[in-house]
PDB file of N, CA and C in Angstrom:
ATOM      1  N   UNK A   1       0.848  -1.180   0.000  1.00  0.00           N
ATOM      2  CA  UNK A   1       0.000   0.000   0.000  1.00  0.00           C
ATOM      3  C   UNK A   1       0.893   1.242   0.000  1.00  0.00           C
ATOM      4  N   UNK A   2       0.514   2.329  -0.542  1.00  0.00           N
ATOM      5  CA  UNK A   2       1.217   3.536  -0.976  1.00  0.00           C
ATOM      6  C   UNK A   2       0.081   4.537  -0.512  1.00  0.00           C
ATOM      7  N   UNK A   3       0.413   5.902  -0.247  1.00  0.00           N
ATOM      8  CA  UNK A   3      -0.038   6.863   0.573  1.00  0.00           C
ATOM      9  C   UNK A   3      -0.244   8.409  -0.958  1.00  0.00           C
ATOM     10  N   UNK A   4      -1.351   8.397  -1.600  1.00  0.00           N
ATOM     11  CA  UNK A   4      -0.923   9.122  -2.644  1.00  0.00           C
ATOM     12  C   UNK A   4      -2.131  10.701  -2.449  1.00  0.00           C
ATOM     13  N   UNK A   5      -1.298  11.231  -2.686  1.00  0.00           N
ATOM     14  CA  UNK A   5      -2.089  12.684  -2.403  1.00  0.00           C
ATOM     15  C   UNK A   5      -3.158  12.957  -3.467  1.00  0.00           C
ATOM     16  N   UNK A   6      -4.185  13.714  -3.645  1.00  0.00           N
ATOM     17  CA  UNK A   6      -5.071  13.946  -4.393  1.00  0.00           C
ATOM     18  C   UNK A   6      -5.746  15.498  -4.346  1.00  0.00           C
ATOM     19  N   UNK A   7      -5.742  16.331  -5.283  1.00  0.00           N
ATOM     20  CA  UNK A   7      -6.229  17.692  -4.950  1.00  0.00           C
ATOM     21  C   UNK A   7      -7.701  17.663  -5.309  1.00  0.00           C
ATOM     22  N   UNK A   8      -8.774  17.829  -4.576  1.00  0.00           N
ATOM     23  CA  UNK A   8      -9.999  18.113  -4.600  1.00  0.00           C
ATOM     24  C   UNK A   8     -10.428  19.463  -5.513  1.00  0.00           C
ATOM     25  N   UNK A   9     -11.844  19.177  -5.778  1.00  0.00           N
ATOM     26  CA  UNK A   9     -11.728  20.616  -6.781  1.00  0.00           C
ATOM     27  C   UNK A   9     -11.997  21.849  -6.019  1.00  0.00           C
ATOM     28  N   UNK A  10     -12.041  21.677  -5.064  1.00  0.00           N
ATOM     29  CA  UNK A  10     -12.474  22.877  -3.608  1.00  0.00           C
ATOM     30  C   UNK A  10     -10.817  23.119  -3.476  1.00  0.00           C
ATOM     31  N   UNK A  11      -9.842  23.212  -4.184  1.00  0.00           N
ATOM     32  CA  UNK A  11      -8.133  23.080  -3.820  1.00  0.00           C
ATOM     33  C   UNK A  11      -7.753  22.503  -2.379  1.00  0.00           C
ATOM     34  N   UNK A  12      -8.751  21.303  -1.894  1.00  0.00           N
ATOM     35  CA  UNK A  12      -8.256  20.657  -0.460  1.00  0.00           C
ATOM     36  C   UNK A  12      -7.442  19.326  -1.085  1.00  0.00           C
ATOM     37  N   UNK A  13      -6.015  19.398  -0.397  1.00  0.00           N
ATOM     38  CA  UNK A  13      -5.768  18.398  -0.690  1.00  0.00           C
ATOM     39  C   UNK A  13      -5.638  17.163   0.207  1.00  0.00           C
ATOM     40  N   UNK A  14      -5.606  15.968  -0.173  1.00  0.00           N
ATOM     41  CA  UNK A  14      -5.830  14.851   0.553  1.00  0.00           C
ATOM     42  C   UNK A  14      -5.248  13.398   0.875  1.00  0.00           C
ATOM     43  N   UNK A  15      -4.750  13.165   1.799  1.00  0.00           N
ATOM     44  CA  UNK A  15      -3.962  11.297   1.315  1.00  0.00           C
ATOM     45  C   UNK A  15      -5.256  10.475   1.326  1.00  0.00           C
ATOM     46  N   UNK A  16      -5.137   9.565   0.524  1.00  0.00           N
ATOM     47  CA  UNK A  16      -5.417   8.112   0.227  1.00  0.00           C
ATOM     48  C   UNK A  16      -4.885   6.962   0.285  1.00  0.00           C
ATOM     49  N   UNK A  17      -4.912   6.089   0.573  1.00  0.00           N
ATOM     50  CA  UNK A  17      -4.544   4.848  -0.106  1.00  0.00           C
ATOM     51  C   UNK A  17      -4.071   4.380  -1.182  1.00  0.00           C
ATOM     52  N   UNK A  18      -3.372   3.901  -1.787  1.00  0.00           N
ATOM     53  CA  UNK A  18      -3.537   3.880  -3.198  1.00  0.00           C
ATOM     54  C   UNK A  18      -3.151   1.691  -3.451  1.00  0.00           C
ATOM     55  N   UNK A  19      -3.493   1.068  -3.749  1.00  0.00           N
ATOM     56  CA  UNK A  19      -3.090  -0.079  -4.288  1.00  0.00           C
ATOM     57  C   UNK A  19      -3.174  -0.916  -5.621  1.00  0.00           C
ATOM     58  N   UNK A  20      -2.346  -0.720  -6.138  1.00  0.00           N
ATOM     59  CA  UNK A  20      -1.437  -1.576  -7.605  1.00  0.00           C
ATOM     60  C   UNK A  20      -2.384  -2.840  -7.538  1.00  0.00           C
ATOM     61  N   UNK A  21      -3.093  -2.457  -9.046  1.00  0.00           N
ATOM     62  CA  UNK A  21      -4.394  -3.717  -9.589  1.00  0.00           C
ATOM     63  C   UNK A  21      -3.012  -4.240 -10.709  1.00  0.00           C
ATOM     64  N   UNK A  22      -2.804  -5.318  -9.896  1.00  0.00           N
ATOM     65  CA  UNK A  22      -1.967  -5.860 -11.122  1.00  0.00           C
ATOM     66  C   UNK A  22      -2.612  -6.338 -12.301  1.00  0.00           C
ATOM     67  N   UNK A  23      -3.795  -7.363 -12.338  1.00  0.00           N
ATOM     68  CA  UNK A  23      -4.251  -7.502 -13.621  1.00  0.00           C
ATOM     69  C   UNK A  23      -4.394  -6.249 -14.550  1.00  0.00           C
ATOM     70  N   UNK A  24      -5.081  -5.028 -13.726  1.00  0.00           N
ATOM     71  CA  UNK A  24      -5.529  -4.178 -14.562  1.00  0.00           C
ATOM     72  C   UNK A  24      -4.278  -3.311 -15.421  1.00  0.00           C
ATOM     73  N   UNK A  25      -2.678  -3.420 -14.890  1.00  0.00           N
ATOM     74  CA  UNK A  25      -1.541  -3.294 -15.327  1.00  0.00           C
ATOM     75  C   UNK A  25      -1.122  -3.977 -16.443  1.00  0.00           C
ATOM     76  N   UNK A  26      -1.199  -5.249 -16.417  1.00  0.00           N
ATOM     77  CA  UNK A  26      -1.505  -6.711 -17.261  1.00  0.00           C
ATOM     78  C   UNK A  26      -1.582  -6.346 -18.555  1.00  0.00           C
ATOM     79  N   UNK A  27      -3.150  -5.889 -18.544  1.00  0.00           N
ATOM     80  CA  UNK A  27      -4.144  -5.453 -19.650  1.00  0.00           C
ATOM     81  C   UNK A  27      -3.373  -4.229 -20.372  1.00  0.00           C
ATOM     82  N   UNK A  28      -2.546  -3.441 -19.561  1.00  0.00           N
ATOM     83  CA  UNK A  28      -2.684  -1.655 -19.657  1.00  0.00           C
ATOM     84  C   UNK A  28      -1.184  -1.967 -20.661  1.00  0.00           C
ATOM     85  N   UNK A  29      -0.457  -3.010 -20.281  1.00  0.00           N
ATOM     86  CA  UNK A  29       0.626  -3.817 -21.018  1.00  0.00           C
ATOM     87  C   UNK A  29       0.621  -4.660 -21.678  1.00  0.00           C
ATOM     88  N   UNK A  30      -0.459  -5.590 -22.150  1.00  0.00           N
ATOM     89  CA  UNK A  30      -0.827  -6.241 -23.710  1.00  0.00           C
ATOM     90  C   UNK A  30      -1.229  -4.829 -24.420  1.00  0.00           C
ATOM     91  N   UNK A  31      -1.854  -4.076 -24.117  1.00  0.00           N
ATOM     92  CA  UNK A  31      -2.573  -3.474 -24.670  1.00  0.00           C
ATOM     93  C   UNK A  31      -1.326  -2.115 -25.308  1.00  0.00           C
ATOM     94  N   UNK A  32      -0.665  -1.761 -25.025  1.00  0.00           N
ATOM     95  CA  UNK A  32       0.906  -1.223 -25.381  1.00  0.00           C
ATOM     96  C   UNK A  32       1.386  -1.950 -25.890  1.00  0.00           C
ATOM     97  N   UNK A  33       1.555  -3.311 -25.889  1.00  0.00           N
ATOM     98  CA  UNK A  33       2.433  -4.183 -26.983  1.00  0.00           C
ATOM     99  C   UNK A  33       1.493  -4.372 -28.263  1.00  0.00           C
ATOM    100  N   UNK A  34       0.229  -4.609 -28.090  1.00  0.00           N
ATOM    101  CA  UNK A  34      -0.594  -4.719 -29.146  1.00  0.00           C
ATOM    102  C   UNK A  34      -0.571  -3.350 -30.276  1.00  0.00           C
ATOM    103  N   UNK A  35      -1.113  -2.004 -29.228  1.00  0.00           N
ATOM    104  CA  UNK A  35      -1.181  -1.009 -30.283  1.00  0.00           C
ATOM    105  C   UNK A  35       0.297  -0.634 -30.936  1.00  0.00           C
ATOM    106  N   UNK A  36       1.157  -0.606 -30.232  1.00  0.00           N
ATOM    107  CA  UNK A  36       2.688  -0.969 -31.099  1.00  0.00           C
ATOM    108  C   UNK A  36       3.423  -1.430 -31.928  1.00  0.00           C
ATOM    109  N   UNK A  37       2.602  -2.470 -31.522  1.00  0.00           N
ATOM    110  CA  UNK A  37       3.393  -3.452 -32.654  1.00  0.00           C
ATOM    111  C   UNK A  37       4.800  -3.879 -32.068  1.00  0.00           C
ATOM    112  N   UNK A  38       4.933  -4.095 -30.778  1.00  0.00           N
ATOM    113  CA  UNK A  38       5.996  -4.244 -29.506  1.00  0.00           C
ATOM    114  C   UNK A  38       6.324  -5.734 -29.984  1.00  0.00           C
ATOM    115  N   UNK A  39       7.621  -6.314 -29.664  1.00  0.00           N
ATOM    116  CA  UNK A  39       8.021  -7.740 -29.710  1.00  0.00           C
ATOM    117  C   UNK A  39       6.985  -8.261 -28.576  1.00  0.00           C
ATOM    118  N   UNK A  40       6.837  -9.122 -28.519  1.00  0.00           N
ATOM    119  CA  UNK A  40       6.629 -10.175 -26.842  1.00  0.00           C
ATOM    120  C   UNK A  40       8.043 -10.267 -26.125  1.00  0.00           C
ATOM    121  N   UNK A  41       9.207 -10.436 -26.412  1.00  0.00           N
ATOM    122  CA  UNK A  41      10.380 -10.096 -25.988  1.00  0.00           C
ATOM    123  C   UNK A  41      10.888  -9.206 -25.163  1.00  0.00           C
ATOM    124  N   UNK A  42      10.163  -8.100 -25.217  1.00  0.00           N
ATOM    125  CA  UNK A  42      10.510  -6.794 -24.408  1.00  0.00           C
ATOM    126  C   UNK A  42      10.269  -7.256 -22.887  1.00  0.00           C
ATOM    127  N   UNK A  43       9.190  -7.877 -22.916  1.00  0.00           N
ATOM    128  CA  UNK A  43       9.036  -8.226 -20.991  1.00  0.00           C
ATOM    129  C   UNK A  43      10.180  -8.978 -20.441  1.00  0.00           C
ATOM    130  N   UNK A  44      11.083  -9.337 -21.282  1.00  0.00           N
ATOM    131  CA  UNK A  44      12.050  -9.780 -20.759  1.00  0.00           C
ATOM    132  C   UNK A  44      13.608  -9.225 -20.783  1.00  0.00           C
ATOM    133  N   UNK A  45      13.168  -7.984 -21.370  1.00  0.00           N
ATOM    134  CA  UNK A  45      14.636  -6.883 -21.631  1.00  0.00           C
ATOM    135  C   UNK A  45      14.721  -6.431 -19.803  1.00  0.00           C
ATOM    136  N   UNK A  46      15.916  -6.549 -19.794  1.00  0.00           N
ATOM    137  CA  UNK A  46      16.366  -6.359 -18.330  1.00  0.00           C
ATOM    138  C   UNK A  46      16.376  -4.402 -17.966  1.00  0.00           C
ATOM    139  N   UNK A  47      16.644  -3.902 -19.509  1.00  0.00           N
ATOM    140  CA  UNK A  47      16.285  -2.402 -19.923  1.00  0.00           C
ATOM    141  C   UNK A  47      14.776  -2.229 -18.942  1.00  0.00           C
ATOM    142  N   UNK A  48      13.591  -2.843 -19.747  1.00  0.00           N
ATOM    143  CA  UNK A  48      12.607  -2.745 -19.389  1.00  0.00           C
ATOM    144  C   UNK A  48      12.024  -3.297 -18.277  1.00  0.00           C
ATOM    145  N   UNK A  49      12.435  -4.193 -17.282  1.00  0.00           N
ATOM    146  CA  UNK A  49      12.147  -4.658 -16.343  1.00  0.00           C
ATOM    147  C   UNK A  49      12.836  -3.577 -15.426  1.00  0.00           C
ATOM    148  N   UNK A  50      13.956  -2.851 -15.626  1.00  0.00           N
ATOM    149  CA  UNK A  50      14.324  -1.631 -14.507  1.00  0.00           C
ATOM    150  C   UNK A  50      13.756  -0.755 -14.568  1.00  0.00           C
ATOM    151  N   UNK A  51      13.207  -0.176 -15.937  1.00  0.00           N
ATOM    152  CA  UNK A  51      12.188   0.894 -15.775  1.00  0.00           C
ATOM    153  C   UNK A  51      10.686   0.680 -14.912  1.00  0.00           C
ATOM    154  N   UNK A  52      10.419  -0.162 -15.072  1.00  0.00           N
ATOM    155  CA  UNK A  52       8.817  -1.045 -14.555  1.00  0.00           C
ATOM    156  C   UNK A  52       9.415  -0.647 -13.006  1.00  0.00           C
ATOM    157  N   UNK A  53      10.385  -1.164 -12.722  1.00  0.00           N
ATOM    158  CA  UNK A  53      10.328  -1.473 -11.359  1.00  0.00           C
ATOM    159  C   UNK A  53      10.957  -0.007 -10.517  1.00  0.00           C
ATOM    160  N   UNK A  54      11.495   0.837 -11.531  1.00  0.00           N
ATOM    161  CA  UNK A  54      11.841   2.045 -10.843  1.00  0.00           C
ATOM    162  C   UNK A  54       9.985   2.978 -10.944  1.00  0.00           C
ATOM    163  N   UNK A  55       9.458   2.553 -11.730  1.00  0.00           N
ATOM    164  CA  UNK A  55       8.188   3.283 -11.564  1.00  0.00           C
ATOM    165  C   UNK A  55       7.274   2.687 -10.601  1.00  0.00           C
ATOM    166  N   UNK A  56       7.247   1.198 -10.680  1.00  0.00           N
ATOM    167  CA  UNK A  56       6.163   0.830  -9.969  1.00  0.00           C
ATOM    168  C   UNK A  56       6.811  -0.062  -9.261  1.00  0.00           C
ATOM    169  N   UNK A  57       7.925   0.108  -8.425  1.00  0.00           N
ATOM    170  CA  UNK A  57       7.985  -1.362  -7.606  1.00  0.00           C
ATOM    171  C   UNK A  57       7.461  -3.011  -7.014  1.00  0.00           C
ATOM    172  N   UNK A  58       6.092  -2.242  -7.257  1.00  0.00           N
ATOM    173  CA  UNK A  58       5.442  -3.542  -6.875  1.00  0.00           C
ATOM    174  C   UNK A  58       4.665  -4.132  -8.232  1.00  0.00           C
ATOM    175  N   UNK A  59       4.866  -3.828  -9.272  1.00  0.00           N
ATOM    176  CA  UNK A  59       4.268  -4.075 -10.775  1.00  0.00           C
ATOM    177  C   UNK A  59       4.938  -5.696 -10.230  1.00  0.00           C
ATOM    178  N   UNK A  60       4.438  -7.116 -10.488  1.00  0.00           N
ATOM    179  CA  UNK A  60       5.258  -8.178 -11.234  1.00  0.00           C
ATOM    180  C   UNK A  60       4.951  -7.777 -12.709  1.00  0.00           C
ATOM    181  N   UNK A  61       6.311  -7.942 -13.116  1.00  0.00           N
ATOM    182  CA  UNK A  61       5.833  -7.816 -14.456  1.00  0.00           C
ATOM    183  C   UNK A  61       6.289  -9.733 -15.304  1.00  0.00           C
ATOM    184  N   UNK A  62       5.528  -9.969 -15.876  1.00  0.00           N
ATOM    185  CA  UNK A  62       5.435 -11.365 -16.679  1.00  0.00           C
ATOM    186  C   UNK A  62       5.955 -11.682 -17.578  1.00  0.00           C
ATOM    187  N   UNK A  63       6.462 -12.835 -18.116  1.00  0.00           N
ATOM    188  CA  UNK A  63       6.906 -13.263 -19.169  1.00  0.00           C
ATOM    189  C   UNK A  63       6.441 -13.067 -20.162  1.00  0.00           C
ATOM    190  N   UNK A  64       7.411 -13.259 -21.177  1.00  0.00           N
ATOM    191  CA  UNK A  64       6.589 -12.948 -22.881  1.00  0.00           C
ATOM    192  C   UNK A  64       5.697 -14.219 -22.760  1.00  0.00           C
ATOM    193  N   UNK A  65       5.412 -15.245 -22.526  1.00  0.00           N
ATOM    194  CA  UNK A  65       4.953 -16.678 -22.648  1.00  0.00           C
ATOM    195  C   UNK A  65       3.054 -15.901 -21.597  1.00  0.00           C
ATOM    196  N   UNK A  66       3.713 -15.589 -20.850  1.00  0.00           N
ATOM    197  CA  UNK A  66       2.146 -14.830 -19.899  1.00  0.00           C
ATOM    198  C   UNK A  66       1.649 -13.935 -20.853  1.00  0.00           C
ATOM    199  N   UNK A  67       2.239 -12.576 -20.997  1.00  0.00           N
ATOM    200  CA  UNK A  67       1.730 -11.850 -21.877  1.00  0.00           C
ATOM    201  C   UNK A  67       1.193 -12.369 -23.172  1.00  0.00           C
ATOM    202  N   UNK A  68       1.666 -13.080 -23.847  1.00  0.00           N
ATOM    203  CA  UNK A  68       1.398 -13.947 -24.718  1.00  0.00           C
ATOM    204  C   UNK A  68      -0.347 -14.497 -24.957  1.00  0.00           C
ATOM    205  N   UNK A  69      -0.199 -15.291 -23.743  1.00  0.00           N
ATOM    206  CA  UNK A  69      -1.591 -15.266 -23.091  1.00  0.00           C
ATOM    207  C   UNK A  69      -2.346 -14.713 -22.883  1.00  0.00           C
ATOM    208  N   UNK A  70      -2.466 -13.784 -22.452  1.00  0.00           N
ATOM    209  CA  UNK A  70      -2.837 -12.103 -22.258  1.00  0.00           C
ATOM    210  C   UNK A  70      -3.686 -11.720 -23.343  1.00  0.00           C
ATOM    211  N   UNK A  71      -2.727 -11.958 -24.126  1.00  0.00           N
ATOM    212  CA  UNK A  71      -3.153 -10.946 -25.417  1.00  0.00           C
ATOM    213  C   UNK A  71      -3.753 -11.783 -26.262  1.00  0.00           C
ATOM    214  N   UNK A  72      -3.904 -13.098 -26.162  1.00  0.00           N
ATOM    215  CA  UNK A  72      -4.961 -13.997 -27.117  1.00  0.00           C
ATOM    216  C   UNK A  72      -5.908 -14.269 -26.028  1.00  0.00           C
ATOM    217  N   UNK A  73      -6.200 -14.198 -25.132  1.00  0.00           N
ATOM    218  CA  UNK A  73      -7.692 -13.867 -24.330  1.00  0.00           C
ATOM    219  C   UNK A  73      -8.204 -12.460 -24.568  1.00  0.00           C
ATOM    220  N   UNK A  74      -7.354 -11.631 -24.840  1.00  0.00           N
ATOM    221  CA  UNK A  74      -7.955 -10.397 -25.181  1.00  0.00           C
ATOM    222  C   UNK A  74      -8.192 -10.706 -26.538  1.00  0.00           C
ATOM    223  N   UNK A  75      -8.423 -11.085 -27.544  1.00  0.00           N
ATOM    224  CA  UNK A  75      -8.432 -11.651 -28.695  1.00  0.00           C
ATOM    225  C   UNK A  75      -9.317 -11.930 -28.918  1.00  0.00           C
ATOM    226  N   UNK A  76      -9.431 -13.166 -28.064  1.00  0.00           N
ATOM    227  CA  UNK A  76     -10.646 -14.107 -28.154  1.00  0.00           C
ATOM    228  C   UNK A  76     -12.066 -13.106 -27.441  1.00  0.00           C
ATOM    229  N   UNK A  77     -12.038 -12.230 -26.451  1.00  0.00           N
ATOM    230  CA  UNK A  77     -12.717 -11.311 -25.888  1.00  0.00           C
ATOM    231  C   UNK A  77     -13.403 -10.310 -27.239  1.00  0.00           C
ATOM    232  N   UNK A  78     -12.218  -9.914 -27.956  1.00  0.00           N
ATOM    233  CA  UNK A  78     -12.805  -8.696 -28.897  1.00  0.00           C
ATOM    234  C   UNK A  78     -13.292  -9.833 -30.076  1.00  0.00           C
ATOM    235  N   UNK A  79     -12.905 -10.516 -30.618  1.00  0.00           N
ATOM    236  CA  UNK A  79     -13.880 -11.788 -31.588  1.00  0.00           C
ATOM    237  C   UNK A  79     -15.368 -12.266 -31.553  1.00  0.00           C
ATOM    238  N   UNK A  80     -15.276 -12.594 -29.959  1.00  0.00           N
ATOM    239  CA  UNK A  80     -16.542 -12.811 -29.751  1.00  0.00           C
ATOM    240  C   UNK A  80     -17.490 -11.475 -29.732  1.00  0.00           C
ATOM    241  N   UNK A  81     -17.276 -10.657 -29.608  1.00  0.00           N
ATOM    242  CA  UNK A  81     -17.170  -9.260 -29.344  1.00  0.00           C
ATOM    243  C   UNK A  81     -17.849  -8.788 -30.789  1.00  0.00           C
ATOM    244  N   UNK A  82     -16.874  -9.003 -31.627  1.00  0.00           N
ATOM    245  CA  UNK A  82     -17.074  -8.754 -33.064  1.00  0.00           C
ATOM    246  C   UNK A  82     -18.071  -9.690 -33.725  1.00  0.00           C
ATOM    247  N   UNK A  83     -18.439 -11.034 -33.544  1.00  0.00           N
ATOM    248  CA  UNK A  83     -18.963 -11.959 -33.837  1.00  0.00           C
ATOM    249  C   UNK A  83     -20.342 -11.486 -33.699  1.00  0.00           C
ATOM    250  N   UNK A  84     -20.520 -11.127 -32.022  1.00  0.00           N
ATOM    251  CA  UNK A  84     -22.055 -10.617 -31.715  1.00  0.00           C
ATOM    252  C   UNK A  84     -22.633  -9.681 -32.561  1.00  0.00           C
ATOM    253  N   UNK A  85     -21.514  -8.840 -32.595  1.00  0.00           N
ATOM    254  CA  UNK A  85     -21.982  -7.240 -33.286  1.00  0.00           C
ATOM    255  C   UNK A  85     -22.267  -8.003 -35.189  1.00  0.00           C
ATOM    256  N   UNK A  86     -21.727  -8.765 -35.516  1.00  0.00           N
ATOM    257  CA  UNK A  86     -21.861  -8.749 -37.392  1.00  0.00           C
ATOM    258  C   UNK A  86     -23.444  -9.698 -37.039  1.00  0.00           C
ATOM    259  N   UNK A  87     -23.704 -10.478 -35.711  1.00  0.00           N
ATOM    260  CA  UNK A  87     -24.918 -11.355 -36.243  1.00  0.00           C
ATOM    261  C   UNK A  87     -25.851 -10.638 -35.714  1.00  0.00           C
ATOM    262  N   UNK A  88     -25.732  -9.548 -35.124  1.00  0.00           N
ATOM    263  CA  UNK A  88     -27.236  -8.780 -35.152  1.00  0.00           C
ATOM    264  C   UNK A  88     -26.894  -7.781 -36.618  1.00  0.00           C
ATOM    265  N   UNK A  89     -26.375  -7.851 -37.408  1.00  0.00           N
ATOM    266  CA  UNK A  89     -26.532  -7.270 -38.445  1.00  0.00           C
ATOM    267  C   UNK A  89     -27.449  -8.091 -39.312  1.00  0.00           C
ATOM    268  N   UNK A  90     -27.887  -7.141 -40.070  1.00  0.00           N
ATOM    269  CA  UNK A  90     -29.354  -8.331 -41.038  1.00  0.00           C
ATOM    270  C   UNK A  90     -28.640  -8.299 -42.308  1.00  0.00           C
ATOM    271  N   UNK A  91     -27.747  -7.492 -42.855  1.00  0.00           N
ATOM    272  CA  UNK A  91     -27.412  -7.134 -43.990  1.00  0.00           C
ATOM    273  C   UNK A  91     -25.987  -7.963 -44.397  1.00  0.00           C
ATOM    274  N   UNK A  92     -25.726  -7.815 -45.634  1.00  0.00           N
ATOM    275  CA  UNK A  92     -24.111  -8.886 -45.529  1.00  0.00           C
ATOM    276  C   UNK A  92     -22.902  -7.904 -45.418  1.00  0.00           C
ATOM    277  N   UNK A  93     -22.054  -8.548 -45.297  1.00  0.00           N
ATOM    278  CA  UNK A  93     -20.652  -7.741 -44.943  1.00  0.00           C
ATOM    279  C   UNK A  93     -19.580  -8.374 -45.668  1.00  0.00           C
ATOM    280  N   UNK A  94     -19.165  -7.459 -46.433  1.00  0.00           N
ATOM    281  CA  UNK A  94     -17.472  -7.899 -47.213  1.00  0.00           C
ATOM    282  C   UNK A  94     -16.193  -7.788 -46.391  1.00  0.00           C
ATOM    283  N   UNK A  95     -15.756  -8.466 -45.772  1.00  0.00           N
ATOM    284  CA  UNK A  95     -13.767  -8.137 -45.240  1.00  0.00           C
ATOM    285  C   UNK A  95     -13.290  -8.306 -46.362  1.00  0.00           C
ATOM    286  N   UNK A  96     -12.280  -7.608 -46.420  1.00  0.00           N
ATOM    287  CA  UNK A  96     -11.285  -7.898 -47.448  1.00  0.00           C
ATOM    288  C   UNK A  96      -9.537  -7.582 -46.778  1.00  0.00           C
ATOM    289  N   UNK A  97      -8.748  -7.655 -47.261  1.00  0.00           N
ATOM    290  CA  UNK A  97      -7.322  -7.407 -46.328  1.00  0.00           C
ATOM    291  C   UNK A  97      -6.348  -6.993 -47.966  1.00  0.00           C
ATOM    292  N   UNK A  98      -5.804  -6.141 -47.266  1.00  0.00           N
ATOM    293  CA  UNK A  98      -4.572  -6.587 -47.994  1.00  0.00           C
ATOM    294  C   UNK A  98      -2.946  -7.320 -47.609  1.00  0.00           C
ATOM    295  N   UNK A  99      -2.566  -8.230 -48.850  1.00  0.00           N
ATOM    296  CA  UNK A  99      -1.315  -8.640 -48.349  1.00  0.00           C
ATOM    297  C   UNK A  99       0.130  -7.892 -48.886  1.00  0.00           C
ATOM    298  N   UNK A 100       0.844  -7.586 -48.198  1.00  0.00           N
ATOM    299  CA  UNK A 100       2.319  -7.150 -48.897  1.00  0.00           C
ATOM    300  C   UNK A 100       3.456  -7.976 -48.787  1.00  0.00           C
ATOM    301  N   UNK A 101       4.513  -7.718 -49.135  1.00  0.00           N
ATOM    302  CA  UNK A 101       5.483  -8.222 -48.887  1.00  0.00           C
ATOM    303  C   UNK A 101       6.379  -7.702 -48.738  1.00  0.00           C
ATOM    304  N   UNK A 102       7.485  -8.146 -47.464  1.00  0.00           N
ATOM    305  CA  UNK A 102       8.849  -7.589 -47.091  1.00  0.00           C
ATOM    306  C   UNK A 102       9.752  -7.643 -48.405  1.00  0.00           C
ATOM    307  N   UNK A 103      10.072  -6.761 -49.156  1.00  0.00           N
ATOM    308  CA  UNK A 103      11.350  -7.117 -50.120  1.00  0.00           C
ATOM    309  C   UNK A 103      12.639  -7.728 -49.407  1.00  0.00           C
ATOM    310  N   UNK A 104      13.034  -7.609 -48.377  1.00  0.00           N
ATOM    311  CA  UNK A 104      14.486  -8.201 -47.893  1.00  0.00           C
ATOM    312  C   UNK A 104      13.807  -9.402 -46.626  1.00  0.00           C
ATOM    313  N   UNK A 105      12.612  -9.830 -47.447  1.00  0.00           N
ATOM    314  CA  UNK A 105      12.109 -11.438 -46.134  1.00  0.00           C
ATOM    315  C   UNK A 105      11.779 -12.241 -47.084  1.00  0.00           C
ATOM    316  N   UNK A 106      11.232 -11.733 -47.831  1.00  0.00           N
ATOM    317  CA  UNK A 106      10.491 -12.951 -49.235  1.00  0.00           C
ATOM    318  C   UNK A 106       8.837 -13.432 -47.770  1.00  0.00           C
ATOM    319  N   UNK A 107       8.673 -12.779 -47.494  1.00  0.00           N
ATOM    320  CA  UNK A 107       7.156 -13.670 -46.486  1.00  0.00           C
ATOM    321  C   UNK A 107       6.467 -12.159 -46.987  1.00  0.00           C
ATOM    322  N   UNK A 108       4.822 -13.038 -46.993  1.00  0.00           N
ATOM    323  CA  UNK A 108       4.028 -12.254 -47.227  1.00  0.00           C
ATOM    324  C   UNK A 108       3.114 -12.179 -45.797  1.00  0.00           C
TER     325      UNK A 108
END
């Protein structure tokens, strides 16, 4: 537990409580590797595990193999998600994607 001040809109200010939702950290960190386009690797840069822990000491922070996890339950969350939303549609729907290719990978 941490002791964190808070200014009221009357300018009173105030301590609280404050306690570290680790899942909700979890999420707040798939969700930064996702919109990024971040390796899964990084949770294990010793770079990035000192920053985590100089900000939040009490963060655990998880393996790429957890995060990993993480982020295909969040997956599977927004799918089903998406699934609901196209079958209350009455009308049809086209996806389409495009593919490219790396010139110096040969993978599309």
């Amino acid at each position: 537990m941490m002791l964190v001040g808070m200014q009221k809109q009357d300018s009173i200010k105030t301590l609280s409580n404050y306690q570290l939702d680790q899942q909700a950290r979890r999420d707040d960190l798939a969700n930064m590797i996702i919109l990024h386009e971040y390796p899964l690797s990084m949770v294990d840069d010793w770079g990035f595990r000192k920053f985590c822990n100089t900000i939040s000491p009490s963060f655990n922070i998880v393996s790429r193999r957890t995060i990993k996890r993480d982020i295909m339950k969040m997956y599977e969350v927004e799918k089903e998600k998406s699934m609901k939303m196209l079958s209350k549609n009455r009308s049809r729907v086209a996806i389409t994607t495009d593919l490219w290719t790396a010139n110096n990978q040969n993978k599309g």
